[in-house]
Protein backbone atom coordinates (compact mmCIF):
# COMPACT_ATOMS: atom_id res chain seq x y z
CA UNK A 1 0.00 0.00 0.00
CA UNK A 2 1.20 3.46 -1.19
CA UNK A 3 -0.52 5.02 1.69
CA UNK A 4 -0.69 4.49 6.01
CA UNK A 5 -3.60 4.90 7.52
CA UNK A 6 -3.60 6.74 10.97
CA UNK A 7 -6.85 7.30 13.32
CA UNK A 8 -7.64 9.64 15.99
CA UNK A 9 -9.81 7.47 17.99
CA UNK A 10 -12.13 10.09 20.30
CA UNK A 11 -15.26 11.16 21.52
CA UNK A 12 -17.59 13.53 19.56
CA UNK A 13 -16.88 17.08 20.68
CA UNK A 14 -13.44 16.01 22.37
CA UNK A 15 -11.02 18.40 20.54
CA UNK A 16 -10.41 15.76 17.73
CA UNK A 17 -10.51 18.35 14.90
CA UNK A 18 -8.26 20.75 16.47
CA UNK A 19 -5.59 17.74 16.42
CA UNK A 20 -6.66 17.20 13.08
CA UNK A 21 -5.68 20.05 12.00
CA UNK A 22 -2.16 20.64 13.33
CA UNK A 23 -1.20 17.05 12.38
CA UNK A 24 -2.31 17.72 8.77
CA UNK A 25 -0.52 20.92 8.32
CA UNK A 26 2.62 18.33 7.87
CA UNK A 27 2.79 17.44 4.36
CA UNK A 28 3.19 13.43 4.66
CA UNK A 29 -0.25 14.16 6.60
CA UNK A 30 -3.37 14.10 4.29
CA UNK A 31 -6.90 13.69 5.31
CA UNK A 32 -10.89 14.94 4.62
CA UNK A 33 -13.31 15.91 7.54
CA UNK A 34 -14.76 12.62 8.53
CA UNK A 35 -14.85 9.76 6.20
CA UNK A 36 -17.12 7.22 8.10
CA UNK A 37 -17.07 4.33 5.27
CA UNK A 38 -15.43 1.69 7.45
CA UNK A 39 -18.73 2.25 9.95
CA UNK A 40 -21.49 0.20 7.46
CA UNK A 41 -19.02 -2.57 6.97
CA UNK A 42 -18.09 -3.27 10.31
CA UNK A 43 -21.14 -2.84 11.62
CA UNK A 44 -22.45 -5.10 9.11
CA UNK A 45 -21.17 -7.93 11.38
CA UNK A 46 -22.88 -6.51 14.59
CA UNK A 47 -25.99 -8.63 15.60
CA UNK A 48 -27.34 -5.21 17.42
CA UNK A 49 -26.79 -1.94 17.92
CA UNK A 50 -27.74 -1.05 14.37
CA UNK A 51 -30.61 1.59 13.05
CA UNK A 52 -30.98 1.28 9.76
CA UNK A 53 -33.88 1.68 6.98
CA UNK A 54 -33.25 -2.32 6.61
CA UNK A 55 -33.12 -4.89 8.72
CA UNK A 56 -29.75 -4.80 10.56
CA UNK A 57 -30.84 -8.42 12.17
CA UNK A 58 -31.71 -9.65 8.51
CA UNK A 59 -28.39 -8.08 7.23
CA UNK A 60 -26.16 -9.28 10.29
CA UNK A 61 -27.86 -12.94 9.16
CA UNK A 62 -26.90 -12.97 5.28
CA UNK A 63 -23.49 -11.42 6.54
CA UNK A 64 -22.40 -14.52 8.95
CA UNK A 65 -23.94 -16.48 6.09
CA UNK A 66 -21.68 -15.00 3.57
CA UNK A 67 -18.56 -15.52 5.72
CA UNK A 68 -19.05 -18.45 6.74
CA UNK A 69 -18.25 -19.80 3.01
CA UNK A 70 -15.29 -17.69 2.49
CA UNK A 71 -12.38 -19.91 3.07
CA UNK A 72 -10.92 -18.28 5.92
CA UNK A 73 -14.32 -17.09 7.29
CA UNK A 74 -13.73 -13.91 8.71
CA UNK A 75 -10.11 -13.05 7.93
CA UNK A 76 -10.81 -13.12 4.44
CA UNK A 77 -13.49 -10.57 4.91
CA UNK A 78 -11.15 -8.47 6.71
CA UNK A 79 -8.58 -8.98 3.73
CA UNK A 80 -11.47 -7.67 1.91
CA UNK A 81 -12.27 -4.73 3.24
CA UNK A 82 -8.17 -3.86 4.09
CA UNK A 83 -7.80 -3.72 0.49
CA UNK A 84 -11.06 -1.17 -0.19
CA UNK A 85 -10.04 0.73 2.59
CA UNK A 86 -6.97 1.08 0.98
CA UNK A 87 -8.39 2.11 -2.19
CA UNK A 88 -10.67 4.69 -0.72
CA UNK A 89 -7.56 6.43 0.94
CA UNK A 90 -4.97 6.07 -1.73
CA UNK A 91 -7.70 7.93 -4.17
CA UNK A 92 -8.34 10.78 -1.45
CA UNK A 93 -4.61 10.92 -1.10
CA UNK A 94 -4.38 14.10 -3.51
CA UNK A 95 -1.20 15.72 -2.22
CA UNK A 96 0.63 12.10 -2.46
CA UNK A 97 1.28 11.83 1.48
CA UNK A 98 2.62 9.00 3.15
CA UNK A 99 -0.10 8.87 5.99
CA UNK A 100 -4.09 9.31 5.65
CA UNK A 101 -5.43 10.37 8.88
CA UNK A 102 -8.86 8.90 9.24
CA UNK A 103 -10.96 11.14 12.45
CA UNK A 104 -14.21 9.80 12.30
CA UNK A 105 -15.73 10.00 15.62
CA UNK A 106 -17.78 6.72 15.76
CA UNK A 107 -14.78 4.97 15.01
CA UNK A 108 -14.21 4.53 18.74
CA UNK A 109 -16.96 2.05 18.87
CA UNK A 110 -15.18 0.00 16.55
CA UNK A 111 -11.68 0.64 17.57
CA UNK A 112 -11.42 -3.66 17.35
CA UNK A 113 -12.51 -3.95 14.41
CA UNK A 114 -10.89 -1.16 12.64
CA UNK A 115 -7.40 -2.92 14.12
CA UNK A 116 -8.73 -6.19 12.54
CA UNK A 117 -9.42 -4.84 9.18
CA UNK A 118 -5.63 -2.81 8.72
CA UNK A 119 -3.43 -5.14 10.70
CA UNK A 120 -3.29 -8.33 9.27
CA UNK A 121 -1.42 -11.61 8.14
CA UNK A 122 1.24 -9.27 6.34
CA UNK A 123 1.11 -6.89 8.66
CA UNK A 124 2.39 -9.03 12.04
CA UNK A 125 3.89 -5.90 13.83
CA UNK A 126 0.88 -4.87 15.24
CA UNK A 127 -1.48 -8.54 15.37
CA UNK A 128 -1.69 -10.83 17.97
CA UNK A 129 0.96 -9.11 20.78
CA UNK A 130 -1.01 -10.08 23.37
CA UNK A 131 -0.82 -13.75 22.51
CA UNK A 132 3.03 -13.39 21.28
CA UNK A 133 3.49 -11.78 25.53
CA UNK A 134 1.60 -14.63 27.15
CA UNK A 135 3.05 -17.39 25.21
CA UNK A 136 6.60 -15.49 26.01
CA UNK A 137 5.93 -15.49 30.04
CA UNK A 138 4.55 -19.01 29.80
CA UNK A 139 7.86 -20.02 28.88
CA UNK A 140 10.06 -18.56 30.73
CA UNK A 141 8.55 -17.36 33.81
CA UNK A 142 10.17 -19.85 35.58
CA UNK A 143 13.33 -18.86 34.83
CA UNK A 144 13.53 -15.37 37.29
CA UNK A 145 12.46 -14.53 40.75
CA UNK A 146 10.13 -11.52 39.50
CA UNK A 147 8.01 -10.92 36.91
CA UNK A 148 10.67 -7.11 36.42
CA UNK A 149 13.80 -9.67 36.42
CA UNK A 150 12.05 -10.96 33.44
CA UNK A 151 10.93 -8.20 31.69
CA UNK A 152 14.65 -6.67 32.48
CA UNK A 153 15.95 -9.70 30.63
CA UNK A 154 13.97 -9.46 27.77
CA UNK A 155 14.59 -5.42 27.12
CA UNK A 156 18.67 -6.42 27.22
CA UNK A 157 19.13 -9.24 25.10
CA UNK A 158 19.17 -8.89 21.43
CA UNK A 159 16.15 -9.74 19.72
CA UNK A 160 15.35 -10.97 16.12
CA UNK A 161 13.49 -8.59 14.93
CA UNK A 162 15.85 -5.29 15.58
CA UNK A 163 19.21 -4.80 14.09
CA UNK A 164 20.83 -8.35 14.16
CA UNK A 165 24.24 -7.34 12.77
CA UNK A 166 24.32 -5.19 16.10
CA UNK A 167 22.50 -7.54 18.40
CA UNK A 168 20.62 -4.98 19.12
CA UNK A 169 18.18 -5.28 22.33
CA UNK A 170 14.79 -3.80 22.37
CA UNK A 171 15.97 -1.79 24.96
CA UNK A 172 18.82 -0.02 22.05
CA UNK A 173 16.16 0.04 19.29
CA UNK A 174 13.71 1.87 21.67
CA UNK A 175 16.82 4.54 22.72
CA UNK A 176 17.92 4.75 19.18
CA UNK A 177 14.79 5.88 17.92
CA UNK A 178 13.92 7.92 20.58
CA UNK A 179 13.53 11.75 18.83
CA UNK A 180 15.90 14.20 19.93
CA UNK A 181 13.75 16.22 22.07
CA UNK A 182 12.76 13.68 23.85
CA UNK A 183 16.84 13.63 25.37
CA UNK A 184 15.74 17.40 25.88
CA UNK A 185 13.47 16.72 28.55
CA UNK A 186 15.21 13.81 29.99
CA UNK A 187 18.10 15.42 30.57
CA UNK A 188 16.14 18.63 31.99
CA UNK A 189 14.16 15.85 34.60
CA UNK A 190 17.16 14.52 35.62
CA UNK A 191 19.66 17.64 36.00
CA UNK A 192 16.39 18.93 37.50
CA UNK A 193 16.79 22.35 35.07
């Protein structure tokens, strides 16, 4: 994808537009006001909390009928809808920025879903963390007095997914890309300026 989605995830009325705003006057920022297409197919899976002109229940029916002769039932139909999301915000993409930002302000209701649809199999950064942590603790728990010797472990060794020629740790990665201003106001905290 030519594009990266990025959401502001907020309450109506909560100051969202104001942060719209300053974020898009950078110019790998593009957006429009509120685009609200991902809401009718996400919702579309939703056995309540639908209003509609047609019969959400009816609708919610055909939909887990539909999916449930896709191949890979519900994954494919987040594949799906990845790649027309995708679409919809390459094409509105007029200044040829590197990130759409996406404030819709229902989109907090479906802040799950939204995280199904754009992070999937070939996106593993961002899916299944919480598993990848558990399954991580499970085995090696037993290893370490304390649940911080662990984590202290794990933030100092070198880790296959950083910079292997450097062995880097997640601990490096995190301090190497760290911006500069954040050393700013570290240093200030602890030279107490």
């Amino acid at each position: 994808m030519s594009i990266k989605p990025i959401f502001i995830f907020s309450l109506p009325r909560s100051g969202s537009t104001l942060l719209q705003r300053i974020l898009v006057s950078h110019p790998e920022i593009e957006t429009i006001s509120e685009p609200w297409f991902l809401i009718p197919s996400v919702y579309a899976l939703r056995d309540s909390g639908v209003f509609a002109e047609y019969s959400a229940a009816s609708l919610h029916k055909t939909m887990t009928h539909l999916i449930s002769k896709l191949p890979n039932g519900k994954q494919d139909y987040y594949d799906g809808l990845r790649v027309f999301a995708e679409t919809i915000y390459s094409r509105l993409n007029t200044k040829k920025a590197k990130y759409f930002l996406d404030k819709t302000p229902r989109y907090y209701l479906n802040i799950q879903e939204i995280e199904q649809i754009l992070c999937g199999v070939n996106h593993p950064q961002t899916n299944g963390k919480e598993e990848k942590w558990f399954d991580f603790y499970e085995r090696h728990r037993k290893r370490f007095n304390s649940l911080e010797e662990l984590i202290d472990w794990y933030n100092k060794r070198p880790h296959g997914s950083l910079n292997l020629r450097r062995a880097e740790s997640p601990n490096e990665a995190f301090i190497r890309k760290m911006p500069p201003e954040c050393w700013f106001w570290i240093t200030k905290d602890l030279f107490k300026w």
